[in-house]
N, C-alpha and C. Protein backbone atom coordinates (compact mmCIF):
# COMPACT_ATOMS: atom_id res chain seq x y z
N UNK A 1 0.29 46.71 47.33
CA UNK A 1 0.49 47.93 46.57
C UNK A 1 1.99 48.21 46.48
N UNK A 2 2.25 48.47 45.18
CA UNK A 2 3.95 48.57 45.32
C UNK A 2 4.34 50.14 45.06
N UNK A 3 5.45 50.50 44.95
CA UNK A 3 5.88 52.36 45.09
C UNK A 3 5.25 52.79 44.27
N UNK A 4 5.12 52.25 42.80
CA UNK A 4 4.88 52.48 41.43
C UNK A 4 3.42 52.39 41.30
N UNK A 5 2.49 51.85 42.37
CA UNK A 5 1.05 51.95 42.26
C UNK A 5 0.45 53.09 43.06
N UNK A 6 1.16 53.63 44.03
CA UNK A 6 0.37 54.52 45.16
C UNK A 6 -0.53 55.16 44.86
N UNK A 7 -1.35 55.09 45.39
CA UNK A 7 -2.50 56.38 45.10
C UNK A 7 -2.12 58.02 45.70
N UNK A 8 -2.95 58.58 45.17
CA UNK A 8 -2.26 60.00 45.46
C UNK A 8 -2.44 61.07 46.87
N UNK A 9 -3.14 59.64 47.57
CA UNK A 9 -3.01 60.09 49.05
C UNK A 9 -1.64 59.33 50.09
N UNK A 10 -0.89 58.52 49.29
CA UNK A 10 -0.08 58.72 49.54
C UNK A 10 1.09 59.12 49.16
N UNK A 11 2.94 58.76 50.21
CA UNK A 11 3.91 59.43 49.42
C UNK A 11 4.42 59.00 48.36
N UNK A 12 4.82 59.16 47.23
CA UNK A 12 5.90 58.16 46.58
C UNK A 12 7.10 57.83 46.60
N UNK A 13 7.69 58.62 47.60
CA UNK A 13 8.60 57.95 48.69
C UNK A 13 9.12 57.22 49.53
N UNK A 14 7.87 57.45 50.70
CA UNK A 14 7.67 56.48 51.70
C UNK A 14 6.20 55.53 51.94
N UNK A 15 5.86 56.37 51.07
CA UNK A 15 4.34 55.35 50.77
C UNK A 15 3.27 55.64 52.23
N UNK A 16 3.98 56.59 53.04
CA UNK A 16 2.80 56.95 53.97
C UNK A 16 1.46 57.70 53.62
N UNK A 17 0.66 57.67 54.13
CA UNK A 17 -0.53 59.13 54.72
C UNK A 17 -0.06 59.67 54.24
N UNK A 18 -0.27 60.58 53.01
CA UNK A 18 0.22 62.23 52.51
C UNK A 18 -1.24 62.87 53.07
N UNK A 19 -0.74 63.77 53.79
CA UNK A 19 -1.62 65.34 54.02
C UNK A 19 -1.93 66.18 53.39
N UNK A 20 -1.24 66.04 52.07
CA UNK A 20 -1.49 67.34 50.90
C UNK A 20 -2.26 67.68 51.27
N UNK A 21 -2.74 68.72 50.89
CA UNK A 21 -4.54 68.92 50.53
C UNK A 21 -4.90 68.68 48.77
N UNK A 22 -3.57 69.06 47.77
CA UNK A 22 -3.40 69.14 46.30
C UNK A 22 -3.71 67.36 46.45
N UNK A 23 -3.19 66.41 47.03
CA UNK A 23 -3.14 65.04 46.71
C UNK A 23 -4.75 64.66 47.72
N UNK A 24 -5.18 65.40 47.81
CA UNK A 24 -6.69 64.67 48.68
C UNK A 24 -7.35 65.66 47.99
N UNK A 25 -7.16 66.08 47.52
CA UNK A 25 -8.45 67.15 46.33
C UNK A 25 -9.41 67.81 46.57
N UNK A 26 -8.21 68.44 47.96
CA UNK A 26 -8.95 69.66 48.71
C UNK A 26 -7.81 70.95 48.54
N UNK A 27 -7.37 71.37 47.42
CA UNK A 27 -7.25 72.56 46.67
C UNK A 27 -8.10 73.66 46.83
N UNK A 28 -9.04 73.72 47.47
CA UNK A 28 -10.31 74.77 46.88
C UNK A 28 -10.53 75.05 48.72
N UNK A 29 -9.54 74.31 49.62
CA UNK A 29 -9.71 74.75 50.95
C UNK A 29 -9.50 76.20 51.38
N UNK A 30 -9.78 76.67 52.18
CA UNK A 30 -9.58 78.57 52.32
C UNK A 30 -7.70 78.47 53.50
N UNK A 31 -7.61 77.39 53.53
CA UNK A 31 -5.73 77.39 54.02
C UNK A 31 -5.29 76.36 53.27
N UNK A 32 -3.90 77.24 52.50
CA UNK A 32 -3.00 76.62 51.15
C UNK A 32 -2.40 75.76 52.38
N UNK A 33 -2.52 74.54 51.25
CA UNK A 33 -1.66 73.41 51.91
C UNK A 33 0.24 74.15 52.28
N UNK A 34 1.04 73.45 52.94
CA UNK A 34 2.39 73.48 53.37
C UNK A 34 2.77 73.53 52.17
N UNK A 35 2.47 72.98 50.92
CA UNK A 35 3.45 72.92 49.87
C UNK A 35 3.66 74.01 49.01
N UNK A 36 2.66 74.64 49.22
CA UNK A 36 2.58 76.09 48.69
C UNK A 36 3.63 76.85 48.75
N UNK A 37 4.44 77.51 49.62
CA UNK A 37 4.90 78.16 50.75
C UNK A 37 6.16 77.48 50.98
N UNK A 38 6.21 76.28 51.24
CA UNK A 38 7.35 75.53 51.55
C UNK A 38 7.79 74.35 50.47
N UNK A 39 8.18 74.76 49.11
CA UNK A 39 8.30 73.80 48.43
C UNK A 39 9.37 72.69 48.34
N UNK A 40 8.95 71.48 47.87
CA UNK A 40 9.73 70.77 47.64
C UNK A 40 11.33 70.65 46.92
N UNK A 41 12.28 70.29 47.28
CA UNK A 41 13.63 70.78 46.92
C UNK A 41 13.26 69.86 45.19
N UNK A 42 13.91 70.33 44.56
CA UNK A 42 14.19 69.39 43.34
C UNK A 42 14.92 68.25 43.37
N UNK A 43 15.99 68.39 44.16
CA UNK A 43 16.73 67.24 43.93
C UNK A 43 15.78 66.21 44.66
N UNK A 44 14.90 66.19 45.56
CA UNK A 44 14.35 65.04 46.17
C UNK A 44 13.06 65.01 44.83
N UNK A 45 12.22 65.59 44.11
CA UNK A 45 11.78 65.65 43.23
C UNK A 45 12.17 64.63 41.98
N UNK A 46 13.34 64.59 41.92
CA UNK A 46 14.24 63.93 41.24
C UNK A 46 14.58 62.65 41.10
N UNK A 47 13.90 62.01 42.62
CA UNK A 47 14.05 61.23 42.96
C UNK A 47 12.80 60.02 42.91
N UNK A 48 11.55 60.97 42.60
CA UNK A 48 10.69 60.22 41.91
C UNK A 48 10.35 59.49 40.69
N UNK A 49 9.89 58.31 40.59
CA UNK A 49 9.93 57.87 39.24
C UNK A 49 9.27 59.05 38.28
N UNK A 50 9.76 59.15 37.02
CA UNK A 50 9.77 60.45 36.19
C UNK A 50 7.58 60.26 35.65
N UNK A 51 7.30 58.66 35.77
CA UNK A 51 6.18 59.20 35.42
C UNK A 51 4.96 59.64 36.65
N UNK A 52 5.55 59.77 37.90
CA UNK A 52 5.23 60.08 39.05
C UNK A 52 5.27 61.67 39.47
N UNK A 53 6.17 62.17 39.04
CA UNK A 53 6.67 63.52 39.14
C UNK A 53 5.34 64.45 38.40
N UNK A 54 5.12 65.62 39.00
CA UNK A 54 4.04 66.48 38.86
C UNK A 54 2.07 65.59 39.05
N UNK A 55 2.52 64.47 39.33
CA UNK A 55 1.37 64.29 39.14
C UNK A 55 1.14 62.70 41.12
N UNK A 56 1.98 63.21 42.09
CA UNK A 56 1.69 62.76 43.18
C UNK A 56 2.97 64.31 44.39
N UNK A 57 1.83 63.68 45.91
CA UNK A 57 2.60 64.60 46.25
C UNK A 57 3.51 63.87 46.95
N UNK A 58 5.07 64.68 47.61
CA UNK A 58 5.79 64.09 48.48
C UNK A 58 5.31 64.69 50.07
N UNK A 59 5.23 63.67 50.81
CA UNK A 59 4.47 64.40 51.89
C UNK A 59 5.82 65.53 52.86
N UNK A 60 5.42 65.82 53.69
CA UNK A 60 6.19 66.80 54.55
C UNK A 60 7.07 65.94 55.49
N UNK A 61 6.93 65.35 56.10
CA UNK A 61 8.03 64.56 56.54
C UNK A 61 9.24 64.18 55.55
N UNK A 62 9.05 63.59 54.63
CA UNK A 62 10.41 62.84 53.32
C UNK A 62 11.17 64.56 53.06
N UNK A 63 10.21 65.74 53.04
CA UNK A 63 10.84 66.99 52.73
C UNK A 63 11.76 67.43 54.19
N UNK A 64 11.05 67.69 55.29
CA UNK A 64 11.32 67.96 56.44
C UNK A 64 13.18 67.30 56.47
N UNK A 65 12.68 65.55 56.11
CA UNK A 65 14.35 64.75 56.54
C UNK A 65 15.45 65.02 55.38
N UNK A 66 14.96 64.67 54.05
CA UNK A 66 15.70 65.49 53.04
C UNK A 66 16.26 66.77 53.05
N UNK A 67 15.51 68.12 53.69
CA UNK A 67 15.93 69.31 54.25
C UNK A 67 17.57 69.09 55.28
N UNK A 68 17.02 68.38 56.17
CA UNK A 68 17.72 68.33 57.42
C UNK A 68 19.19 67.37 57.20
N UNK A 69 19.05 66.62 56.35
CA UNK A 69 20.10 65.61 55.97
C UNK A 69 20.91 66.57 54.44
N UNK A 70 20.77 67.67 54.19
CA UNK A 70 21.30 68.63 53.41
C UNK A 70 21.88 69.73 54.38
N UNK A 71 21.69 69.91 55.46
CA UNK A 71 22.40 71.09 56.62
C UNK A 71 23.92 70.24 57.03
């Protein structure tokens, strides 16, 4: 599987386990996923291939290190 194939349980970043709940198509859970609340910066957004963007998630870790490597 290469970056450009992932499925949408995983990242398109790092290609791990994504936790979403939006990318496991559990949206309709009674607790909003992390991404809700804690969104993704754009510039790492940016960084996805453009036909990837809005339509996979980046998991919380790639956000978490992206965050932390911007302080």
């Amino acid at each position: 599987m290469t970056m450009n194939n992932l499925s949408p349980q995983r990242c398109p970043l790092c290609g791990e386990e994504n936790s979403c709940a939006m990318a496991s198509n559990n949206s309709n859970s009674e607790t909003p996923c992390w991404c809700f609340s804690d969104k993704v910066p754009e510039a790492l957004l940016k960084q996805l291939p453009p036909h990837q963007r809005g339509k996979v998630c980046v998991c919380r870790r790639c956000v978490d290190s992206f965050k932390s490597q911007q302080q």
